[in-house]
Protein backbone atom coordinates (compact mmCIF):
# COMPACT_ATOMS: atom_id res chain seq x y z
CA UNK A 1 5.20 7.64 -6.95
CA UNK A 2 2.23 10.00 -5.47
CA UNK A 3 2.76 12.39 -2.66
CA UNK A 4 -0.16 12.90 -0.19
CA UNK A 5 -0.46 16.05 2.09
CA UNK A 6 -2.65 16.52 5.33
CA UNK A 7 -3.69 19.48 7.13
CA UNK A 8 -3.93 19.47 10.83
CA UNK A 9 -6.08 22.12 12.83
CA UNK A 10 -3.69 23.86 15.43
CA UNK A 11 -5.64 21.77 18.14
CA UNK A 12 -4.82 18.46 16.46
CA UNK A 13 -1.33 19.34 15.86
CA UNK A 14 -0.78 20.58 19.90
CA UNK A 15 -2.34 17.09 20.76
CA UNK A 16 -0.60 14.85 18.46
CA UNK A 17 3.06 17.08 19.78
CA UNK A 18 2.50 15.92 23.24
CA UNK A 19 2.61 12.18 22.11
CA UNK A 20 5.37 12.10 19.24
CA UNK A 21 8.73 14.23 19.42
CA UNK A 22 8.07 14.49 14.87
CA UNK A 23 4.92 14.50 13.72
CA UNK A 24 5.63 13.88 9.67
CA UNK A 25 8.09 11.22 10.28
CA UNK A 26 4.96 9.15 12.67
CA UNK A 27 3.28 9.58 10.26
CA UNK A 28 5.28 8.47 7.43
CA UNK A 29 6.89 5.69 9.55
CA UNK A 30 2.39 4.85 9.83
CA UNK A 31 2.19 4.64 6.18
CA UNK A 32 5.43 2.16 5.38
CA UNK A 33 4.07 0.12 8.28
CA UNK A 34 0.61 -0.24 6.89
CA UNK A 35 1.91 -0.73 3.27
CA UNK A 36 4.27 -3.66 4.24
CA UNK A 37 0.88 -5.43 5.70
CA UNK A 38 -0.68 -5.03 2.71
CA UNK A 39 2.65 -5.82 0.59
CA UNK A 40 2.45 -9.17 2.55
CA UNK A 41 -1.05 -9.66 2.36
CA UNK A 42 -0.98 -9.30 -1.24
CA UNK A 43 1.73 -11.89 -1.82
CA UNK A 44 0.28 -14.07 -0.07
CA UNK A 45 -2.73 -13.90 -1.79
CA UNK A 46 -0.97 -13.84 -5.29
CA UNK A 47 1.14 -16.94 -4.10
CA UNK A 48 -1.67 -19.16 -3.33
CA UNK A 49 -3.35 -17.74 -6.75
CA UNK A 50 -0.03 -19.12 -8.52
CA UNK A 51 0.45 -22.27 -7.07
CA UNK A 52 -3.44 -23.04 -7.26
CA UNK A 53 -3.41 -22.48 -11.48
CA UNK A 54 0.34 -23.37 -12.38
CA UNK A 55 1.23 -19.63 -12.55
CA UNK A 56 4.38 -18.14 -12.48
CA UNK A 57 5.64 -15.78 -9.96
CA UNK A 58 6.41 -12.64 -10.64
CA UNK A 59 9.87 -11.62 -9.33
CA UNK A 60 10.17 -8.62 -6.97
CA UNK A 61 7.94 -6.65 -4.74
CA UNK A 62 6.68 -4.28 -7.02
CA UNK A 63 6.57 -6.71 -10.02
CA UNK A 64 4.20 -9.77 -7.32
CA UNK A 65 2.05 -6.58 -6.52
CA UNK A 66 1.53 -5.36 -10.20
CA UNK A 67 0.88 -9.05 -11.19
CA UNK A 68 -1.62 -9.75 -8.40
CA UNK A 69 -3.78 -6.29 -9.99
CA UNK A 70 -3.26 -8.09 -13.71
CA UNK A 71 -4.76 -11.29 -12.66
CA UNK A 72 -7.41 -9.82 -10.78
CA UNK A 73 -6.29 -11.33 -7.00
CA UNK A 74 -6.52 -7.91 -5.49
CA UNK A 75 -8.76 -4.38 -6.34
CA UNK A 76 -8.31 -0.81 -4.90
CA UNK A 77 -10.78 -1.20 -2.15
CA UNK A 78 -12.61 1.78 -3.50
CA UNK A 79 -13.76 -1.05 -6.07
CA UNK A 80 -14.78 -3.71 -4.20
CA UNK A 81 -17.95 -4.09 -2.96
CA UNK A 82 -18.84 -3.56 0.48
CA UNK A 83 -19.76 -6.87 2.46
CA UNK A 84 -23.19 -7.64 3.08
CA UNK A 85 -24.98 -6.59 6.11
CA UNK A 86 -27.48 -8.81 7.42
């Protein structure tokens, strides 16, 4: 498990208070949306992978996501290259 911290300028944090009643919980409610997208999009991807070369499925969340790094279906996206530009 990894724990991130941000630092607001006052400005940012007056502006963000006018929208949201609790700034850390937007922001962590942000993150668990964003990570179930990519949960998904990941299984999906490691699904298709698995049914495509007679693979078996991980079971669990965690154990599907792990699997889909070990055979290569998904990279950080600090590794992948950028698309090209035309």
């Amino acid at each position: 498990m990894s724990d991130y911290t941000i630092t607001l300028t006052s400005a940012e944090e007056k502006a963000l208070e006018t929208e949201m009643i609790d700034i850390n919980e937007w922001i962590k409610n942000a993150v668990s949306s964003r990570t179930e997208i990519a949960s998904a999009n990941i299984t999906a991807r490691l699904l298709d992978h698995c049914n495509t070369n007679d693979i078996t499925l991980a079971t669990g969340l965690a154990a599907q996501i792990d699997q889909a790094y070990e055979l290569s279906v998904v990279e950080k996206a600090s590794e992948s290259s950028p698309p090209a530009v035309d």
